[in-house]
PDB file of N, CA and C in Angstrom:
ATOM      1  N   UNK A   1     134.205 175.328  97.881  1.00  0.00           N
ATOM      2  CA  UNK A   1     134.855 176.470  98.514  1.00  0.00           C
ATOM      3  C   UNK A   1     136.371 176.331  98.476  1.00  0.00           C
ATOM      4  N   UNK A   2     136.890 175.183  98.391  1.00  0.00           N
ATOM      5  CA  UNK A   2     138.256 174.688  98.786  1.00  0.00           C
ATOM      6  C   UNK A   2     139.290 175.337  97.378  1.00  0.00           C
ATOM      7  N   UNK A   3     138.741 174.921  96.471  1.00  0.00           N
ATOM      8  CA  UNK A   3     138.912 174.894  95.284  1.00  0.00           C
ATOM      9  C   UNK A   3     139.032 176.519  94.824  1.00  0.00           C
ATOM     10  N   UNK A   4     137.773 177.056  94.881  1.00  0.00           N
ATOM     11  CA  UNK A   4     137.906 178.655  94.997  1.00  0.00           C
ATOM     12  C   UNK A   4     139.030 179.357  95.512  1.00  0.00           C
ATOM     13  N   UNK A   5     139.524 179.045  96.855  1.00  0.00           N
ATOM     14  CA  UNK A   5     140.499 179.821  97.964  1.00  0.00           C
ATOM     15  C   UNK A   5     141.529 179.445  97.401  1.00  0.00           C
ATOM     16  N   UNK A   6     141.870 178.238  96.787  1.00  0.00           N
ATOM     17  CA  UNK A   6     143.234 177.911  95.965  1.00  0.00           C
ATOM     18  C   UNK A   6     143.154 179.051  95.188  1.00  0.00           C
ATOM     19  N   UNK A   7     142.299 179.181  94.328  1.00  0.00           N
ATOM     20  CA  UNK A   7     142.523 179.861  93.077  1.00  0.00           C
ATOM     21  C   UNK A   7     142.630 181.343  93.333  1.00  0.00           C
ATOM     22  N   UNK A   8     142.048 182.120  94.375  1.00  0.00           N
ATOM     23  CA  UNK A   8     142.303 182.986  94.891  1.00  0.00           C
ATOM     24  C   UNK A   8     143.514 183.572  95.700  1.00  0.00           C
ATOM     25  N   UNK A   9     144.011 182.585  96.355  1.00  0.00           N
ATOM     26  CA  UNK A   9     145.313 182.474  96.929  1.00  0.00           C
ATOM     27  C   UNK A   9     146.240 182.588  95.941  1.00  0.00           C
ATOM     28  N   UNK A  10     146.329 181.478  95.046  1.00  0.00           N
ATOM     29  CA  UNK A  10     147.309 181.709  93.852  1.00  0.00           C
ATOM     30  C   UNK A  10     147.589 183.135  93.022  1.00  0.00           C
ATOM     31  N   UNK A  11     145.871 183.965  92.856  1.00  0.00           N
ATOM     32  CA  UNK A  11     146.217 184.725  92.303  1.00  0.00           C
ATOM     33  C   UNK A  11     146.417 185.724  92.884  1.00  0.00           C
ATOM     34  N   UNK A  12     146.436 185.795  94.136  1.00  0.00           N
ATOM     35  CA  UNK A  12     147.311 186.742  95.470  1.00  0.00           C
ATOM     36  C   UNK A  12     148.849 186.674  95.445  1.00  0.00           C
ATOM     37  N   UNK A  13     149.676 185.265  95.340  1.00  0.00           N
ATOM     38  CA  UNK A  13     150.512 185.182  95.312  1.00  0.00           C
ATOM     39  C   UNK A  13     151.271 185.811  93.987  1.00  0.00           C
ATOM     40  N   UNK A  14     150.545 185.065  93.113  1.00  0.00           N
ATOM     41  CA  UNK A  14     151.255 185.383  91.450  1.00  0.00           C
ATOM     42  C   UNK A  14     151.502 186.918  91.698  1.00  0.00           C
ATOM     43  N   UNK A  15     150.435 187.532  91.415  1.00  0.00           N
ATOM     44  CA  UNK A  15     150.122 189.159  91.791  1.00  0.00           C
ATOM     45  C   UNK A  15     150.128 189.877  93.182  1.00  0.00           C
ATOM     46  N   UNK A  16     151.000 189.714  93.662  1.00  0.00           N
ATOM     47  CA  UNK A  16     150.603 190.748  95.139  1.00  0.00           C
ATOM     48  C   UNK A  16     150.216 192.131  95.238  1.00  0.00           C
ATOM     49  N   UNK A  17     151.027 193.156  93.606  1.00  0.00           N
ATOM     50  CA  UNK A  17     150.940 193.784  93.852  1.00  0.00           C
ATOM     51  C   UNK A  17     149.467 194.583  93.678  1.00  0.00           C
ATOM     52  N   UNK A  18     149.383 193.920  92.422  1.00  0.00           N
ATOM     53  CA  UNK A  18     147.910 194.145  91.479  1.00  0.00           C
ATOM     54  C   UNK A  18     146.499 193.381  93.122  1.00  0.00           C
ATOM     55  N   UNK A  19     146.428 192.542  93.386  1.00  0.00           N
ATOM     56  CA  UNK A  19     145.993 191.854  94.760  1.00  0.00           C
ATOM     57  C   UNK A  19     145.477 192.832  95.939  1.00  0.00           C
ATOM     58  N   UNK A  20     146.721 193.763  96.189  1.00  0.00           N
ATOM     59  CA  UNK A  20     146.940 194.633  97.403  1.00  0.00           C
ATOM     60  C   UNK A  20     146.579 193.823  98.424  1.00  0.00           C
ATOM     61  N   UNK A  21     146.455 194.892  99.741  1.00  0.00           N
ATOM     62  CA  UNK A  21     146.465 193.870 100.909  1.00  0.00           C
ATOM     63  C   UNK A  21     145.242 193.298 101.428  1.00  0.00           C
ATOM     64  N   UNK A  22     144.707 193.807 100.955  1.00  0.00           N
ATOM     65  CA  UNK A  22     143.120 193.030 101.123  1.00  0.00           C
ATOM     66  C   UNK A  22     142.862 191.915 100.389  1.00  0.00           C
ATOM     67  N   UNK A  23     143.249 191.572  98.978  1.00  0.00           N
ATOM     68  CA  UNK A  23     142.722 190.565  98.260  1.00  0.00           C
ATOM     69  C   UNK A  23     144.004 189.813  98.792  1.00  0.00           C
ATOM     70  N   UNK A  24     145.305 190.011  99.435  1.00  0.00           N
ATOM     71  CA  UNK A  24     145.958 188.940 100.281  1.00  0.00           C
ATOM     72  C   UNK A  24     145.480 188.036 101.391  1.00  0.00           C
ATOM     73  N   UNK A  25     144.901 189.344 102.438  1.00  0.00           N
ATOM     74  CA  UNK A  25     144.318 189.455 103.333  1.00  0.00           C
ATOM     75  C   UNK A  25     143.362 188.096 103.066  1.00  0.00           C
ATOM     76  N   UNK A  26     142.391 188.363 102.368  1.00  0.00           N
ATOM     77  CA  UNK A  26     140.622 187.775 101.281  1.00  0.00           C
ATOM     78  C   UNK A  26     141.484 186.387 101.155  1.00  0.00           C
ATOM     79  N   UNK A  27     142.687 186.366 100.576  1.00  0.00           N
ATOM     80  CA  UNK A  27     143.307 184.688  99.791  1.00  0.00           C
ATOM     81  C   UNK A  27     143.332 184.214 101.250  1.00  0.00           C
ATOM     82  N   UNK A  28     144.408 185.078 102.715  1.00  0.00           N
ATOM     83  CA  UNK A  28     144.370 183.704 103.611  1.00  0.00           C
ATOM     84  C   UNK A  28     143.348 182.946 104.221  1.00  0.00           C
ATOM     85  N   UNK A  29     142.318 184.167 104.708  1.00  0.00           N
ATOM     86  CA  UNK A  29     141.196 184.084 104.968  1.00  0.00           C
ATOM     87  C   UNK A  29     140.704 182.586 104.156  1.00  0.00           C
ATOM     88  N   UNK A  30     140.516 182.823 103.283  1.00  0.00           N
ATOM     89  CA  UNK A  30     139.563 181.773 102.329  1.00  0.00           C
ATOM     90  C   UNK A  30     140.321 180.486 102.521  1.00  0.00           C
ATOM     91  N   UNK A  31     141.391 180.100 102.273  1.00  0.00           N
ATOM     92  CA  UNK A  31     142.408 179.242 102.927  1.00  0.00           C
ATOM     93  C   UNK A  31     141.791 178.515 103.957  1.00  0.00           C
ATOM     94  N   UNK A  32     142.349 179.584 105.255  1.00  0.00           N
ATOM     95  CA  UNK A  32     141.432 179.441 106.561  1.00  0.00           C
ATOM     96  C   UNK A  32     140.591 178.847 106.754  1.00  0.00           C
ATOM     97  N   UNK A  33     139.528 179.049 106.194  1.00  0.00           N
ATOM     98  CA  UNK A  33     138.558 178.252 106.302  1.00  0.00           C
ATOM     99  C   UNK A  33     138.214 177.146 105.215  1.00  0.00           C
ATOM    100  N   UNK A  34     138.581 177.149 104.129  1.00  0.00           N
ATOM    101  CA  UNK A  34     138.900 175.862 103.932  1.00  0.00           C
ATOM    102  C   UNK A  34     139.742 174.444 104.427  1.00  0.00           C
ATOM    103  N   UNK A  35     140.626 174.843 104.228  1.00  0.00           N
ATOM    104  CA  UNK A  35     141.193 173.654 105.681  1.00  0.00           C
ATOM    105  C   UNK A  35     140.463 173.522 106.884  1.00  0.00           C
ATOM    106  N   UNK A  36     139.448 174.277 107.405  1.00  0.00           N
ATOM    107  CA  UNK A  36     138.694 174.222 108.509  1.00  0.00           C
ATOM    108  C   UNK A  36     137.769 173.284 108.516  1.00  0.00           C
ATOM    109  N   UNK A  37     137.308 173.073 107.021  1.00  0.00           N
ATOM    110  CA  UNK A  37     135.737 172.787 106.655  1.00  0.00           C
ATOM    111  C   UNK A  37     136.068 171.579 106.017  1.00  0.00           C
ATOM    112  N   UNK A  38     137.497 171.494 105.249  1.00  0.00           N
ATOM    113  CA  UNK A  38     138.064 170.773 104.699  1.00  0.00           C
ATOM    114  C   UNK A  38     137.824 169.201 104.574  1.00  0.00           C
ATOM    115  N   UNK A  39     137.310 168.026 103.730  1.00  0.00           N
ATOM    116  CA  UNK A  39     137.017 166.583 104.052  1.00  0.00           C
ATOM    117  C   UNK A  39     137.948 165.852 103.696  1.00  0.00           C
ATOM    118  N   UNK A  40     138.056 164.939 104.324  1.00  0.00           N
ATOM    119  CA  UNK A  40     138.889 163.973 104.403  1.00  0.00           C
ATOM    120  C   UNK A  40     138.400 162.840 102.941  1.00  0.00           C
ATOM    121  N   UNK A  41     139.451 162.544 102.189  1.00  0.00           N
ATOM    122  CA  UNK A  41     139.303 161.627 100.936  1.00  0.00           C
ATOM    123  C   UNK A  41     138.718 160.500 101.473  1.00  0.00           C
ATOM    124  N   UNK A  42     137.935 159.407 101.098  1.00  0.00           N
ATOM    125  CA  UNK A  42     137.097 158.462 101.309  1.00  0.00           C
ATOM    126  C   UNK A  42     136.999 157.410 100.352  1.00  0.00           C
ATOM    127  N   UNK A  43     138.025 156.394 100.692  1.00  0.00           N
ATOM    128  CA  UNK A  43     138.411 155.203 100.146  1.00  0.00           C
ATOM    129  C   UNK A  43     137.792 154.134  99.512  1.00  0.00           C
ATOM    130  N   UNK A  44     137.662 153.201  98.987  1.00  0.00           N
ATOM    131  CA  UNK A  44     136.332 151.901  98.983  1.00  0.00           C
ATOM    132  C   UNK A  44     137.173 150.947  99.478  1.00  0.00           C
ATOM    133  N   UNK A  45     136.311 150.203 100.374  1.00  0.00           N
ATOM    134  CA  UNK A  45     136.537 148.991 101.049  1.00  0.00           C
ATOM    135  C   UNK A  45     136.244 147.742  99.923  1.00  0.00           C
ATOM    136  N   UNK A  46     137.153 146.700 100.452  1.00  0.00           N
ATOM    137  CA  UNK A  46     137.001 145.472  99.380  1.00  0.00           C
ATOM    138  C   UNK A  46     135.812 145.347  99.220  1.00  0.00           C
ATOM    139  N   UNK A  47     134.708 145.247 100.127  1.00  0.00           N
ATOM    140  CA  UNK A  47     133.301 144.595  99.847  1.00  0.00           C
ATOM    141  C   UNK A  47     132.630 145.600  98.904  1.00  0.00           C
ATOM    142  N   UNK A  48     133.318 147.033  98.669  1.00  0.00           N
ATOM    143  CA  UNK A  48     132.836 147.823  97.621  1.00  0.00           C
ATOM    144  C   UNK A  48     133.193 147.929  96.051  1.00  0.00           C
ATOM    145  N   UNK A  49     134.754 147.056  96.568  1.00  0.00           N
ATOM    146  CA  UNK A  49     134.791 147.173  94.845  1.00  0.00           C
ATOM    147  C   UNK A  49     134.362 145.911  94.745  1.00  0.00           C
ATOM    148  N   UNK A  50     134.301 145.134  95.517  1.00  0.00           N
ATOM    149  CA  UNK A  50     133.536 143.788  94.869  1.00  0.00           C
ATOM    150  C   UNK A  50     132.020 143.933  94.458  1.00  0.00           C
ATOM    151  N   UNK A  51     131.631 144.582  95.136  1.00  0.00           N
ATOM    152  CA  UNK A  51     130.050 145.140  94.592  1.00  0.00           C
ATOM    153  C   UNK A  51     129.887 145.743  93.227  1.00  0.00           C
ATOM    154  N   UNK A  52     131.319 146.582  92.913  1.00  0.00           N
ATOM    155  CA  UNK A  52     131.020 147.175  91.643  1.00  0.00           C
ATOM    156  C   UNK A  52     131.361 146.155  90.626  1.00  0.00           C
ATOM    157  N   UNK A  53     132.293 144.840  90.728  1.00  0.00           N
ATOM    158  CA  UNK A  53     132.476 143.950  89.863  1.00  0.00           C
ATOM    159  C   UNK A  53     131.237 142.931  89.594  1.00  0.00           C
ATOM    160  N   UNK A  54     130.750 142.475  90.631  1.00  0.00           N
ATOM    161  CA  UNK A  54     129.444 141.931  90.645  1.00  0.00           C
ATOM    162  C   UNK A  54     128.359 142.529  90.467  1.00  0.00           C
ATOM    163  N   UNK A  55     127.918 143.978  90.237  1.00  0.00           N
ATOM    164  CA  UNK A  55     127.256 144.903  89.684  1.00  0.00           C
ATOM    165  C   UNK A  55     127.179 145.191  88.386  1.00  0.00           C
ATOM    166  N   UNK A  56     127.992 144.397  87.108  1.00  0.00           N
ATOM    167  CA  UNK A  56     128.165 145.255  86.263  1.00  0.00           C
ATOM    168  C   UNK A  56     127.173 144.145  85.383  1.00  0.00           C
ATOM    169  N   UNK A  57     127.247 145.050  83.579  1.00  0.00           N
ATOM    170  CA  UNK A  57     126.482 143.821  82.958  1.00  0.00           C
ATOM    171  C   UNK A  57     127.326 143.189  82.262  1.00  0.00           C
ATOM    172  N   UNK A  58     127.119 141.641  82.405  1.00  0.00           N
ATOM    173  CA  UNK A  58     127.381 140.665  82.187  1.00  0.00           C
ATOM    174  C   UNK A  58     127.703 140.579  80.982  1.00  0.00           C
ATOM    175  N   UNK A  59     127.077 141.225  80.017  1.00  0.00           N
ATOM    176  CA  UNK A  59     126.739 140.832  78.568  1.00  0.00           C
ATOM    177  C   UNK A  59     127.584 142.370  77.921  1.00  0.00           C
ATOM    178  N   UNK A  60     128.243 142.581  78.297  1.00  0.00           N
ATOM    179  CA  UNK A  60     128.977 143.924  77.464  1.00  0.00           C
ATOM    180  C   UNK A  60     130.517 143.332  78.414  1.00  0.00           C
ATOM    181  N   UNK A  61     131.771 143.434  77.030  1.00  0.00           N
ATOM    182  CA  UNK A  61     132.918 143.982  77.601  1.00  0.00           C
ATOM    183  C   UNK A  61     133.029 143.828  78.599  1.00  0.00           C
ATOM    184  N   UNK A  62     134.149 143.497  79.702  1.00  0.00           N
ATOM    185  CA  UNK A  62     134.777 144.162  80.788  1.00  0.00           C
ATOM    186  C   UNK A  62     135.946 144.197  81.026  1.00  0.00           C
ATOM    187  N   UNK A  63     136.542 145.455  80.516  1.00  0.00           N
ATOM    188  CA  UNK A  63     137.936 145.902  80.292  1.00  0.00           C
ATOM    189  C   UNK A  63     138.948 146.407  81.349  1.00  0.00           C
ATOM    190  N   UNK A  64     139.707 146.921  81.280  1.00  0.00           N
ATOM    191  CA  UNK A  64     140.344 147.616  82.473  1.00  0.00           C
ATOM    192  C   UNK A  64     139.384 148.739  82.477  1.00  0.00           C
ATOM    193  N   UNK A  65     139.644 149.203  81.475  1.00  0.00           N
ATOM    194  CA  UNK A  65     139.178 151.036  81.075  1.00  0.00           C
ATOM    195  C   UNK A  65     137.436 150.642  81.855  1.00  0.00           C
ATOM    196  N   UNK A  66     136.992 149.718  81.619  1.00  0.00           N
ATOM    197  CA  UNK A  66     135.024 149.817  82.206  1.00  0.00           C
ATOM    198  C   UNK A  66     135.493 149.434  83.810  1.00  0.00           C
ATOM    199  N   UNK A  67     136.228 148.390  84.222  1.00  0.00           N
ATOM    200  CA  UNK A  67     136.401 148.633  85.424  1.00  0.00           C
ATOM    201  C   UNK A  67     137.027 149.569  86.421  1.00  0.00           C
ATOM    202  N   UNK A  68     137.920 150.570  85.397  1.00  0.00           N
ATOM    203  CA  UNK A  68     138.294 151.729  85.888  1.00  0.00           C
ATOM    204  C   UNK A  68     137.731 152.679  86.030  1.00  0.00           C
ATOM    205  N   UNK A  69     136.815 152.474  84.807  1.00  0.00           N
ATOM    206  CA  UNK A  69     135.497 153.887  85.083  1.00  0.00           C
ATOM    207  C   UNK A  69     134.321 153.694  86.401  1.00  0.00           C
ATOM    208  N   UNK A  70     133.583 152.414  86.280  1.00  0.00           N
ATOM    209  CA  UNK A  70     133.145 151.969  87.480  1.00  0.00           C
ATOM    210  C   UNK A  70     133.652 151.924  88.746  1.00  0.00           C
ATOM    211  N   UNK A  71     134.893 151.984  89.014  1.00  0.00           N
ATOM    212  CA  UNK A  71     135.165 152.006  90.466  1.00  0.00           C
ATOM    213  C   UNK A  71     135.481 153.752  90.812  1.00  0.00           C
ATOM    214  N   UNK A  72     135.770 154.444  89.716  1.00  0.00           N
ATOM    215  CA  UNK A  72     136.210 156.001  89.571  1.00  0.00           C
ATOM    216  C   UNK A  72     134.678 156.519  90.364  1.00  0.00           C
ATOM    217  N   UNK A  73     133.590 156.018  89.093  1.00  0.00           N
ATOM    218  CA  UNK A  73     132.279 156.541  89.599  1.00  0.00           C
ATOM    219  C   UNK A  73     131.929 156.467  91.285  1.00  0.00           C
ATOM    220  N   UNK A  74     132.091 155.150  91.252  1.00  0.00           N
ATOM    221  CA  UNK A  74     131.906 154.495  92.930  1.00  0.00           C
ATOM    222  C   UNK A  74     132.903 155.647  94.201  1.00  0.00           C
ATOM    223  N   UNK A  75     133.496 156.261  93.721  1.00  0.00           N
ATOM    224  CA  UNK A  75     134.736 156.865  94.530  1.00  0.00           C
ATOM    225  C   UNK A  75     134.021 158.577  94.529  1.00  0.00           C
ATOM    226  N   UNK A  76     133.431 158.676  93.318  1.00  0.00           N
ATOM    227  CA  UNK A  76     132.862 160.069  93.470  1.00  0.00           C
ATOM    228  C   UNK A  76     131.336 159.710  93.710  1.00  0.00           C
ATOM    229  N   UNK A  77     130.977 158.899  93.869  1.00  0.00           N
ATOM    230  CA  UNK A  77     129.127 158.830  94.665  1.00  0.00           C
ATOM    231  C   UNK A  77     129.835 158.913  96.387  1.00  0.00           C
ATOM    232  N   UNK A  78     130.654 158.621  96.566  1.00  0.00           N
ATOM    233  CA  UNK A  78     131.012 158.074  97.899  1.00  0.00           C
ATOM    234  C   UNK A  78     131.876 159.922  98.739  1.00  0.00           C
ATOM    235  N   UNK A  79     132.406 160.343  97.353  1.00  0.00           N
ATOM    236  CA  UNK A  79     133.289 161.554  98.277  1.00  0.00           C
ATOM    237  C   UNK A  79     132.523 162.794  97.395  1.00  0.00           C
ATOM    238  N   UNK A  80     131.546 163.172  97.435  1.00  0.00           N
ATOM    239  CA  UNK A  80     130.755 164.359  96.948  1.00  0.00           C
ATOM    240  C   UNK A  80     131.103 165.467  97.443  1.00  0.00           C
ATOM    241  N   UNK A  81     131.585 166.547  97.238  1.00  0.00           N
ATOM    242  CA  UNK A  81     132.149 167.604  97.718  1.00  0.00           C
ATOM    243  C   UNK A  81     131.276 168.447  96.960  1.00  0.00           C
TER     244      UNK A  81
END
């Protein structure tokens, strides 16, 4: 939803006139309640990225780029929006 009301808002702003006052009206609104509903970002604790280092396989590579992707993943299982 958050994501939507941006994009709606923006194109209220860009365009006000084309918009009128209702699809202004529609952008704060949506706003509104996004920030309402809005979640808070959700961090990993050491014992989590240590889980994802001690999680991985042993027998392939482990690069920046694989430990960057693995802890990326770990960050979006954890903040699902």
């Amino acid at each position: 939803m958050s994501r939507e009301a941006m994009k709606m808002a923006l194109e209220a702003l860009e365009n006000p006139w084309e918009a009128g006052p209702d699809g202004v009206a529609d952008a704060i609104i949506a706003l509104r309640q996004a920030l309402e509903t809005g979640r808070e970002w959700v961090g990993l604790t050491d014992q989590e990225i240590n889980s994802v280092c001690y999680k991985r396989d042993w027998t392939a590579p482990w690069t920046n780029t694989t430990f960057a992707r693995a802890i990326e993943a770990k960050l979006r299982e954890k903040n699902k929006w």
